[in-house]
Protein backbone atom coordinates (compact mmCIF):
# COMPACT_ATOMS: atom_id res chain seq x y z
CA UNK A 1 -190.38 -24.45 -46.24
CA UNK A 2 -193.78 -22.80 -46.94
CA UNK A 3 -195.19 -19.91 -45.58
CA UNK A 4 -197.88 -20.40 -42.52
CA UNK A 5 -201.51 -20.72 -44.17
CA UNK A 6 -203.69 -18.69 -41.08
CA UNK A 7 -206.61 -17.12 -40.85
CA UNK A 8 -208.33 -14.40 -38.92
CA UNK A 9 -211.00 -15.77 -36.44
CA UNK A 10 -212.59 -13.28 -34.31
CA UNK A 11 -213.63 -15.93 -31.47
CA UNK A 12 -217.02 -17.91 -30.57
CA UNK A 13 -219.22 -15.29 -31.76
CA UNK A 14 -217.47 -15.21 -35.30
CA UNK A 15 -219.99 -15.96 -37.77
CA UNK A 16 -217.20 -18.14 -39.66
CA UNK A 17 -216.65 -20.80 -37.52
CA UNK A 18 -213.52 -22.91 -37.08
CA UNK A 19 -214.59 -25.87 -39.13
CA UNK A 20 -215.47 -23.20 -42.03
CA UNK A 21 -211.93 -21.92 -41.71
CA UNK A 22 -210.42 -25.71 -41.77
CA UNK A 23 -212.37 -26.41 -44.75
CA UNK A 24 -210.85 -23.00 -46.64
CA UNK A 25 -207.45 -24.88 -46.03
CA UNK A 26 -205.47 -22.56 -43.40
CA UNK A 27 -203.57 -24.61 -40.71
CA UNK A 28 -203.68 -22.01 -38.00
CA UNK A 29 -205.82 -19.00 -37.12
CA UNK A 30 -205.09 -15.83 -35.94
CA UNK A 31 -207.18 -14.16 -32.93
CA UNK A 32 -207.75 -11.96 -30.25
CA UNK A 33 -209.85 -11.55 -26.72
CA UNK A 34 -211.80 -9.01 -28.22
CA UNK A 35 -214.29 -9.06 -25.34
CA UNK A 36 -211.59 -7.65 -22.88
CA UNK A 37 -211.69 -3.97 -22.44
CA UNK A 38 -208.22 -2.06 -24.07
CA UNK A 39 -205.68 -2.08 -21.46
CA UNK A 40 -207.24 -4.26 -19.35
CA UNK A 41 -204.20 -7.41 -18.06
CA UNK A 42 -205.85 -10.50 -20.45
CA UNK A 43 -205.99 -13.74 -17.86
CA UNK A 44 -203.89 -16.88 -18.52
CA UNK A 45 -207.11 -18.71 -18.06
CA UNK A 46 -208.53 -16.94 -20.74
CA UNK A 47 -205.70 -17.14 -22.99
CA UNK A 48 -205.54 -21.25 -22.37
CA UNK A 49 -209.50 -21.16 -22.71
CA UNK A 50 -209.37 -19.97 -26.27
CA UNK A 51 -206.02 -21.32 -27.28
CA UNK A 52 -208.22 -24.87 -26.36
CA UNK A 53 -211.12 -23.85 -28.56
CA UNK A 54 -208.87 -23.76 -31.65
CA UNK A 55 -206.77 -26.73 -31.37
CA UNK A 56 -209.61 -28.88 -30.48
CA UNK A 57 -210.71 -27.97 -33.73
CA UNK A 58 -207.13 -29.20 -34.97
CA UNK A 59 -205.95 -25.70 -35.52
CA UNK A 60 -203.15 -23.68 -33.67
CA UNK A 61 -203.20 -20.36 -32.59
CA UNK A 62 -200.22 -18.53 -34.35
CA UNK A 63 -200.39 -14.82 -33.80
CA UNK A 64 -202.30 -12.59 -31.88
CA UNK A 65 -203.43 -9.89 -33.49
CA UNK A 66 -204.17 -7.82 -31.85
CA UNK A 67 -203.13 -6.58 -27.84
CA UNK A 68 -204.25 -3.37 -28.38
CA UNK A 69 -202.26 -0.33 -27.19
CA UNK A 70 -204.24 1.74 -24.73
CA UNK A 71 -204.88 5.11 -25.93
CA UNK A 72 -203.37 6.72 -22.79
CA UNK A 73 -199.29 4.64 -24.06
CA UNK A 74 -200.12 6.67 -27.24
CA UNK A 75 -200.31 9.88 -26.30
CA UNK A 76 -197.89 8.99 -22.84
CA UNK A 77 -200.77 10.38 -20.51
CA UNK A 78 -200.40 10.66 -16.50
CA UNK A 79 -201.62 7.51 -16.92
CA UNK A 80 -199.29 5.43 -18.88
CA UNK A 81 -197.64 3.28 -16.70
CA UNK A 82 -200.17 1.33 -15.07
CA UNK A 83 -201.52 0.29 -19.16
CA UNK A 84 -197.68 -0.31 -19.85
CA UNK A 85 -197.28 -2.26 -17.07
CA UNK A 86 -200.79 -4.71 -17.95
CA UNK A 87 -199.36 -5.00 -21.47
CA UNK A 88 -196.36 -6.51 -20.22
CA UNK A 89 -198.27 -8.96 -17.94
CA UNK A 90 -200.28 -9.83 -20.84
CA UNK A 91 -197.12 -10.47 -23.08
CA UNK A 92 -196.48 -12.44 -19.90
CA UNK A 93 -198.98 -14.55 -20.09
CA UNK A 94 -198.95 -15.13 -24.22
CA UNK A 95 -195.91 -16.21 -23.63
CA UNK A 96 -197.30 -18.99 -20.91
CA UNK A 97 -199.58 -20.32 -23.14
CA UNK A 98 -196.84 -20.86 -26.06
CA UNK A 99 -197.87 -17.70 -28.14
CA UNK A 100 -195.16 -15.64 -28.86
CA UNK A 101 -196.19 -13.86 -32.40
CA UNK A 102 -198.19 -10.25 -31.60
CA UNK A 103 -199.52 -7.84 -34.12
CA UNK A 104 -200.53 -4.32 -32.89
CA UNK A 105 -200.54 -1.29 -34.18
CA UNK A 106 -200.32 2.33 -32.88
CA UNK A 107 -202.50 4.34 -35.35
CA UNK A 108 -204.43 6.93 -32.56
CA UNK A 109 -208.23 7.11 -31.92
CA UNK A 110 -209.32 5.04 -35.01
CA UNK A 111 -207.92 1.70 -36.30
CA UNK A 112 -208.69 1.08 -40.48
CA UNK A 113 -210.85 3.86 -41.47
CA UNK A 114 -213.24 3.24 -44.78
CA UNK A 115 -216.17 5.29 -45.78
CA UNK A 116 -218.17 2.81 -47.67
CA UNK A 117 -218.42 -1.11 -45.96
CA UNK A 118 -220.47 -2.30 -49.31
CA UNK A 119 -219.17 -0.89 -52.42
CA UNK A 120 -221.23 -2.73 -55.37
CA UNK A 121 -218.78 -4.23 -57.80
CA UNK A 122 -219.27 -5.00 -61.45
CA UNK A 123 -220.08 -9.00 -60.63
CA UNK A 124 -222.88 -8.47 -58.12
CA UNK A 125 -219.58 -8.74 -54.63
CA UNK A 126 -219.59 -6.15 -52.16
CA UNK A 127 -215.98 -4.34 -51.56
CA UNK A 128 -214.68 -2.24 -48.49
CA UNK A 129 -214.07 1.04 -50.06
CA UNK A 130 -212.28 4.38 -49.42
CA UNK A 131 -213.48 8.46 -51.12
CA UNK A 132 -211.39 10.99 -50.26
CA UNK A 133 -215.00 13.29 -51.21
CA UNK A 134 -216.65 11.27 -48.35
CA UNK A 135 -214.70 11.51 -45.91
CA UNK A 136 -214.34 15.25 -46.33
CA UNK A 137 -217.79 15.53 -46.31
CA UNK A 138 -218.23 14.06 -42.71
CA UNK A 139 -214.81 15.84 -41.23
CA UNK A 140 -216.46 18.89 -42.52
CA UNK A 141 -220.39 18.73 -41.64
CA UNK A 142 -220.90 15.58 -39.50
CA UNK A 143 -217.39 16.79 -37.09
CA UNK A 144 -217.27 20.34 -38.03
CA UNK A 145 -213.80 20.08 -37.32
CA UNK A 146 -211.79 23.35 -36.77
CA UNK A 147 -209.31 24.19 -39.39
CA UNK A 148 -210.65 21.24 -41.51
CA UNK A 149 -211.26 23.16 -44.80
CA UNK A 150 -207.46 23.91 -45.42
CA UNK A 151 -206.78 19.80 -45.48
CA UNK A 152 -208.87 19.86 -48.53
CA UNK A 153 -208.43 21.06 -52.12
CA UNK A 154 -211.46 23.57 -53.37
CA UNK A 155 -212.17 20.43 -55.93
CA UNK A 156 -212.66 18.19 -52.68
CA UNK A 157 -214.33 20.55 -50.64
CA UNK A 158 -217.02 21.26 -53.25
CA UNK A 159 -217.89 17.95 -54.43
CA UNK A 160 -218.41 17.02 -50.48
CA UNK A 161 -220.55 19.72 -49.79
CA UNK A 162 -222.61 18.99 -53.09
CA UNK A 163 -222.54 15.31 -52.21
CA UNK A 164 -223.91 16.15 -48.62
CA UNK A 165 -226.93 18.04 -49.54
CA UNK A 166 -227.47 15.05 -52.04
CA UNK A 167 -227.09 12.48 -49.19
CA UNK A 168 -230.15 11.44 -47.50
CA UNK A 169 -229.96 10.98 -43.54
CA UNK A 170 -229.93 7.56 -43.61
CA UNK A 171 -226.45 7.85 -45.77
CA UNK A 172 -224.93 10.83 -43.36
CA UNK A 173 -225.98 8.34 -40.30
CA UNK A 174 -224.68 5.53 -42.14
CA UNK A 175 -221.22 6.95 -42.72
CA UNK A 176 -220.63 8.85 -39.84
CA UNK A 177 -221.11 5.27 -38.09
CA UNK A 178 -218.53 3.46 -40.21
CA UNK A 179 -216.55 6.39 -39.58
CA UNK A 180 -216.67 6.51 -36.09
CA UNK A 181 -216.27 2.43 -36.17
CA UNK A 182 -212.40 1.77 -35.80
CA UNK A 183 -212.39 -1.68 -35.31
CA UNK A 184 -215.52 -4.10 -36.27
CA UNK A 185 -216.27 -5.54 -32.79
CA UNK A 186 -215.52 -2.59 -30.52
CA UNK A 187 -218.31 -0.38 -29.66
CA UNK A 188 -218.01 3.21 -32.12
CA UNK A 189 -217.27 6.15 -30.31
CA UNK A 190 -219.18 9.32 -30.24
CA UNK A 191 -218.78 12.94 -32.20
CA UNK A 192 -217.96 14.12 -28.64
CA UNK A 193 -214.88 11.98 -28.05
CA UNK A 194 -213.39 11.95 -31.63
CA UNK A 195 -213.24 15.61 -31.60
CA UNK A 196 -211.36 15.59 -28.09
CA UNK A 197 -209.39 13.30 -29.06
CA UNK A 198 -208.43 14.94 -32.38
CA UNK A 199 -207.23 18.14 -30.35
CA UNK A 200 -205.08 16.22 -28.08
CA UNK A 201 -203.19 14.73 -30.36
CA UNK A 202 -202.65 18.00 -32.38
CA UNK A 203 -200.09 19.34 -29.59
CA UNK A 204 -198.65 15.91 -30.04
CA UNK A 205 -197.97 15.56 -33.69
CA UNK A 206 -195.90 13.34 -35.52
CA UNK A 207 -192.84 13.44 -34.11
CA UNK A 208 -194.43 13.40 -30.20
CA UNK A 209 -196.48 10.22 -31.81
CA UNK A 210 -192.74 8.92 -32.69
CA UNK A 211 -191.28 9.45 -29.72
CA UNK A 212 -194.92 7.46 -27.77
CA UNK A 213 -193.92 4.34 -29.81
CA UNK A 214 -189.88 4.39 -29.04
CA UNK A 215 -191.34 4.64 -25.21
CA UNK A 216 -193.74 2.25 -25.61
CA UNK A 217 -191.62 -0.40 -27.15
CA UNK A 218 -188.83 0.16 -25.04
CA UNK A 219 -191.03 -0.10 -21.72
CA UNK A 220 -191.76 -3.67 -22.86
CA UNK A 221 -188.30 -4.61 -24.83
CA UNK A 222 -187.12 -6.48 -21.38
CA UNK A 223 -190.30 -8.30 -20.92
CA UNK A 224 -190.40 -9.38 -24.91
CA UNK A 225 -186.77 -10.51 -25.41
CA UNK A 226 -187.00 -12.88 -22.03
CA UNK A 227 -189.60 -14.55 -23.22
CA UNK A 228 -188.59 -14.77 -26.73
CA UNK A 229 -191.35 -12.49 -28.02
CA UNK A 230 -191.97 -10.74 -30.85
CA UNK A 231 -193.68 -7.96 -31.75
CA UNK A 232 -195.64 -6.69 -35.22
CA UNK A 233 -196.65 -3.09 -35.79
CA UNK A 234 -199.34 -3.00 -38.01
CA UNK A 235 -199.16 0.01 -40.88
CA UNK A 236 -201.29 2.75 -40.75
CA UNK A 237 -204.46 2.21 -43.03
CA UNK A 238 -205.20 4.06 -45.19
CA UNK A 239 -201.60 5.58 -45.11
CA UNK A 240 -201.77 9.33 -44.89
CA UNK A 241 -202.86 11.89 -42.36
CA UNK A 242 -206.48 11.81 -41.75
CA UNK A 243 -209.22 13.63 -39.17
CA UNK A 244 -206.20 15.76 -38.33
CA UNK A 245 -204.97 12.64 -36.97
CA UNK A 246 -201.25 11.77 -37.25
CA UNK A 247 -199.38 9.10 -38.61
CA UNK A 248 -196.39 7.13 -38.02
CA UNK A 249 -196.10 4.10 -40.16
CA UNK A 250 -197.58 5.03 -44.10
CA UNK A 251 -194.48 4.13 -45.70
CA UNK A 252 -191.04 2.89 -45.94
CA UNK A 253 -189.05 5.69 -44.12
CA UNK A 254 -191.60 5.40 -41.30
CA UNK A 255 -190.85 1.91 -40.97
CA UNK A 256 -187.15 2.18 -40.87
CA UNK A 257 -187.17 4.75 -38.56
CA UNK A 258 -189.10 2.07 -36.05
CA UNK A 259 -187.05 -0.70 -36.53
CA UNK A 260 -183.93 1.64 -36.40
CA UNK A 261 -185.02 3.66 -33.41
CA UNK A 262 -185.12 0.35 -31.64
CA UNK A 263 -183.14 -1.82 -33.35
CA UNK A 264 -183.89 -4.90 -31.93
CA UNK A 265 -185.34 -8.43 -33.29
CA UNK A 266 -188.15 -8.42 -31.32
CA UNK A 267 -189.29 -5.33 -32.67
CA UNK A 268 -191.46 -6.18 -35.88
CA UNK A 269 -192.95 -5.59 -38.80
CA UNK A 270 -196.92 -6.88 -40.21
CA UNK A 271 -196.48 -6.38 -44.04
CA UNK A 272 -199.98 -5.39 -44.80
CA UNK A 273 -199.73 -5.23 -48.71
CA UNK A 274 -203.18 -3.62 -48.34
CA UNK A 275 -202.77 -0.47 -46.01
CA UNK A 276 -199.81 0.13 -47.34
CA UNK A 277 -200.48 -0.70 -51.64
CA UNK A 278 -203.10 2.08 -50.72
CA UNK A 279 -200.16 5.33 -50.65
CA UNK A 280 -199.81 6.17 -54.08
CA UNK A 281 -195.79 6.27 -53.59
CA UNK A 282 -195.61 2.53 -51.73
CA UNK A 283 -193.40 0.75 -53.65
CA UNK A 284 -193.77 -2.97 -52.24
CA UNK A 285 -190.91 -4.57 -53.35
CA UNK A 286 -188.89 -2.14 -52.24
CA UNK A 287 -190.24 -1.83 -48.97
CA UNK A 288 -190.17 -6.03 -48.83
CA UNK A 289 -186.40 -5.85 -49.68
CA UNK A 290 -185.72 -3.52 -47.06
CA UNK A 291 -187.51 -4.71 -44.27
CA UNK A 292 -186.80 -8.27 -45.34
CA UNK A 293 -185.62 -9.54 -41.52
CA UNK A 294 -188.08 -7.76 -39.67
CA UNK A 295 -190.92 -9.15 -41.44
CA UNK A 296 -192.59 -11.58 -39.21
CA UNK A 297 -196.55 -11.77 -39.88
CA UNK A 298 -198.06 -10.50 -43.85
CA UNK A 299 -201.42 -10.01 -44.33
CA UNK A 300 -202.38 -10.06 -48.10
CA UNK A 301 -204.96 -8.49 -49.98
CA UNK A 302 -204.96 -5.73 -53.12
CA UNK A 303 -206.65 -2.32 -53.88
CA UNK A 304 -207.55 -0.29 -57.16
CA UNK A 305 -207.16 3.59 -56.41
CA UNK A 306 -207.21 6.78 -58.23
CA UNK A 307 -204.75 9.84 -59.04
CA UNK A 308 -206.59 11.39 -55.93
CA UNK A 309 -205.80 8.59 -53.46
CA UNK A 310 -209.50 7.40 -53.44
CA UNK A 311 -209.31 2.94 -53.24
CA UNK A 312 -211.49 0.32 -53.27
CA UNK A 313 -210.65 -3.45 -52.05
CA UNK A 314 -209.60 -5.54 -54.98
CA UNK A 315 -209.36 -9.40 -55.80
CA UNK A 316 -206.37 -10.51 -54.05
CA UNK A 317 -204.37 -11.18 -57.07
CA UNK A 318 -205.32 -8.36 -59.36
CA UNK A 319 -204.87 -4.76 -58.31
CA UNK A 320 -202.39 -1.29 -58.02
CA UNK A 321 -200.04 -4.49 -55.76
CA UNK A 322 -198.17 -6.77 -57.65
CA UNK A 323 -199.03 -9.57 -55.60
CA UNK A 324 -196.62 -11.93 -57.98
CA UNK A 325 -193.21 -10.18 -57.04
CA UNK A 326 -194.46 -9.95 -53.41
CA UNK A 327 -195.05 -13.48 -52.89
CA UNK A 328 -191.74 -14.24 -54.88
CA UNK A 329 -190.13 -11.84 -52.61
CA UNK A 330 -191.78 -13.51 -49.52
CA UNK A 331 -191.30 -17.15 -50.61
CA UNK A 332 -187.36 -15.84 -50.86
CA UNK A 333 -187.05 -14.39 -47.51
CA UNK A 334 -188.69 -17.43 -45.89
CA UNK A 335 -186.68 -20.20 -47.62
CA UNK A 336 -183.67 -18.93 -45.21
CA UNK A 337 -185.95 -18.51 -42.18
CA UNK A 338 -185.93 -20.97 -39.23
CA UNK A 339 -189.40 -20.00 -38.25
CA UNK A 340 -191.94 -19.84 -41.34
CA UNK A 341 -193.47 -16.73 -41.57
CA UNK A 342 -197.56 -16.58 -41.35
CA UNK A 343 -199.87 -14.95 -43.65
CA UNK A 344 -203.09 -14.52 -43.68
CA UNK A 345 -205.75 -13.39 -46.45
CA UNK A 346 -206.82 -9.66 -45.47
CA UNK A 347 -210.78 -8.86 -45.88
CA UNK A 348 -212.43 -10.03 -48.83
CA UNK A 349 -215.38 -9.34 -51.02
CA UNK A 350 -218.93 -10.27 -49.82
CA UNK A 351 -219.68 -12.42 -52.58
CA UNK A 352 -222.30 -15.63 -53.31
CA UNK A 353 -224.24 -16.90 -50.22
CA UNK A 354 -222.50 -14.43 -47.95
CA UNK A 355 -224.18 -11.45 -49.49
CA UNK A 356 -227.34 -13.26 -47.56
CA UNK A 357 -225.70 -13.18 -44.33
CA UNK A 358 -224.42 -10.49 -41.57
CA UNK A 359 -220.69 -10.51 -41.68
CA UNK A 360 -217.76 -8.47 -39.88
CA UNK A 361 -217.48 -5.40 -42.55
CA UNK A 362 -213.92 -7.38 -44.47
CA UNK A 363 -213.90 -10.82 -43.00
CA UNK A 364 -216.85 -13.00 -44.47
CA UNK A 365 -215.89 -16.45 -45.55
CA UNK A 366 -216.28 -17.09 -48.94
CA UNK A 367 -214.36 -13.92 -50.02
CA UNK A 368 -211.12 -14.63 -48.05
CA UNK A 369 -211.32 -18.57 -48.86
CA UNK A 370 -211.15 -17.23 -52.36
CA UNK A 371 -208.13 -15.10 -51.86
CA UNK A 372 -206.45 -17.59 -50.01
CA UNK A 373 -206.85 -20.19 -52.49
CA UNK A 374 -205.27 -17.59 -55.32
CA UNK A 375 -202.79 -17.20 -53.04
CA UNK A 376 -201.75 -20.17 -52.24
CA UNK A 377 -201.97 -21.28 -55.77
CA UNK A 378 -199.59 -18.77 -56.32
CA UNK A 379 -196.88 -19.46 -53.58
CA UNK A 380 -196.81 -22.80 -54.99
CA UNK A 381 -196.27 -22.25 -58.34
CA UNK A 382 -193.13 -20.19 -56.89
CA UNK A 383 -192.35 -22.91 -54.25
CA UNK A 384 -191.88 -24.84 -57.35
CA UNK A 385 -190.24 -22.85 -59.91
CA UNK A 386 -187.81 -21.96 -57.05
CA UNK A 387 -187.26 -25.62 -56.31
CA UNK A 388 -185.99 -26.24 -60.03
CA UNK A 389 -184.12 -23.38 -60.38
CA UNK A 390 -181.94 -24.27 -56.91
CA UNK A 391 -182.21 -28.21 -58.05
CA UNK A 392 -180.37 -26.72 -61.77
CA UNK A 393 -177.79 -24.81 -59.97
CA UNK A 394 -176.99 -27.85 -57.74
CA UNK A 395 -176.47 -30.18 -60.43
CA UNK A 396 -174.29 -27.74 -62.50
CA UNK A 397 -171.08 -28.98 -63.58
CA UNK A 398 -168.29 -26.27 -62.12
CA UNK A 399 -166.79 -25.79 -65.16
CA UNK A 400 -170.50 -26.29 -67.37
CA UNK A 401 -171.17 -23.51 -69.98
CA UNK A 402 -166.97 -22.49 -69.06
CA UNK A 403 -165.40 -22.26 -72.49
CA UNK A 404 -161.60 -23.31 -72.98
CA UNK A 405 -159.01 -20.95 -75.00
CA UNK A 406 -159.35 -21.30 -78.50
């Protein structure tokens, strides 16, 4: 059995449409109603609506990614219930419509963070890209956050206050917006609200940001396991502490404490090779082999980073992620699966007649139909090799190779 081919479609107003995605060779897509507000109940009609859209096209709608988490279930505000109780509907709903595979994640304020959406590679393609100088360099004088200067080493601190005098204003406006983005088709928030929302969740920390997600998955384990439901978290990207910002799921003993704290099968992992092949001490393998049967959704893409933590997007194949042993690993675990597990290519360069067009900053089309198409290559060389190696065993003799006294 072969992994799920899918592909990330962002609905009507995606510039890569669902014949373009057909033609790249994925079988099913993975969306969203992007257009609803967070925490808002999404309608069945809705649901059914878009579900419609893509198999008319003679695609299926495999996982949702993503039913966001309402800022007010993270932190467990006054408010919490009423959000808890629309993300169950919604679940409800999903479930309705035959869509039972949900990705989410619970990284506060921000989703993926970058600082640069159009890093210039050596072949003329355009990368997503992360500097650890950058970023500094708008915490410090685009937020002026309090007590942001001990985060930073003096090496870090100097270069970004060197590299912001050198930045003109269209560069500081430029990456305070990307920034201040979170995800690609939400509206950005303002200077204002980050920094509000940056002091909140200091009284909260890590381990209060734990204890939001037990709560949070345990106000809608009832609702999931009925209807046969399961949920994805989503690692933090990049995977350390950011903005002052906590973070709960950067690496393997983060993960294991989620699926342990709630050890249930409807509580999930995304393995997102990217966001987490971005911590310097990630080891993917191991992490793979460990989570192995609460891995339910992968996206796959690689990064190139530095000895300070600094990345840029690679080619899918060739990067700091050994994306051979991962899909061997993956191509393992699913063999004994009775549901295949889907993958998707994550981001991809802006390369060839894209770098013409306006794309969503990681998902233009000719970029992931060239990851996918490494990556499928690859899972079938591995189908394959797999396939003869079992076929060999099979058709060993019991006592073949067994030597007799001599």
């Amino acid at each position: 059995m072969s992994l799920i081919q899918s592909w990330r479609w962002f609905g009507p107003n995606d510039p890569v449409s669902l014949q373009d995605i057909r033609q790249a060779g994925a079988t099913t897509v993975v969306s969203a109603l992007h257009h609803i507000p967070h925490g808002e109940i999404w309608p069945l009609q809705e649901i059914l609506a878009r579900k419609k859209i893509i198999e008319d096209a003679s695609l299926s709608w495999s996982v949702v990614e993503s039913v966001p988490v309402h800022e007010s279930i993270k932190t467990r505000s006054h408010d919490c219930e009423p959000y808890l109780e629309n993300y169950r509907k919604t679940l409800m709903h999903l479930a309705q419509a035959g869509i039972r595979l949900v990705c989410y994640n619970f990284m506060p304020v921000l989703d993926w963070t970058r600082t640069d959406l159009s890093l210039h590679l050596a072949n003329g393609a355009k990368a997503l890209s992360f500097d650890w100088t950058d970023l500094a360099a708008f915490d410090l004088f685009a937020l002026h956050r309090p007590g942001a200067s001990s985060e930073y080493s003096l090496e870090i601190r100097e270069n970004a206050r060197l590299r912001w005098t050198e930045m003109t204003p269209e560069r500081k406006q430029e990456l305070s917006d990307i920034v201040l983005m979170g995800v690609p088709t939400e509206k950005s928030m303002t200077l204002e609200t980050l920094s509000e929302s940056i002091s909140r969740y200091q009284s909260i920390g890590k381990s209060g940001l734990r204890e939001n997600l037990v709560y949070f998955l345990r106000s809608v384990q009832s609702t999931c396991e009925s209807l046969d439901i399961t949920l994805t978290i989503h690692p933090d990207d990049p995977p350390y502490d950011i903005l002052g910002l906590p973070r709960i799921a950067s690496n393997l003993e983060d993960l294991r404490f989620i699926t342990d704290s709630v050890n249930a099968s409807f509580n999930g992992i995304c393995l997102c090779t990217g966001s987490l092949g971005a911590g310097k001490a990630n080891n993917l393998p191991e992490i793979i082999q460990a989570l192995a049967e609460r891995i339910h959704f992968v996206h796959l893409r690689n990064v190139k980073k530095d000895l300070m933590g600094n990345f840029h997007e690679s080619d899918h194949l060739y990067g700091d992620v050994d994306m051979y042993e991962v899909m061997k690993l993956l191509v393992q675990i699913n063999r004994g699966r009775e549901k295949a597990i889907p993958f998707r290519p994550d981001h991809g360069h802006q390369m060839l007649d894209d770098l013409k067009k306006d794309t969503i900053p990681g998902y233009s089309g000719i970029g992931r139909l060239k990851g996918l198409a490494e990556l499928r290559g690859l899972e079938v060389a591995l189908q394959r090799y797999a396939g003869k190696r079992i076929e060999t065993e099979e058709n060993k003799s019991p006592i073949a190779g067994a030597s007799g006294p001599r």
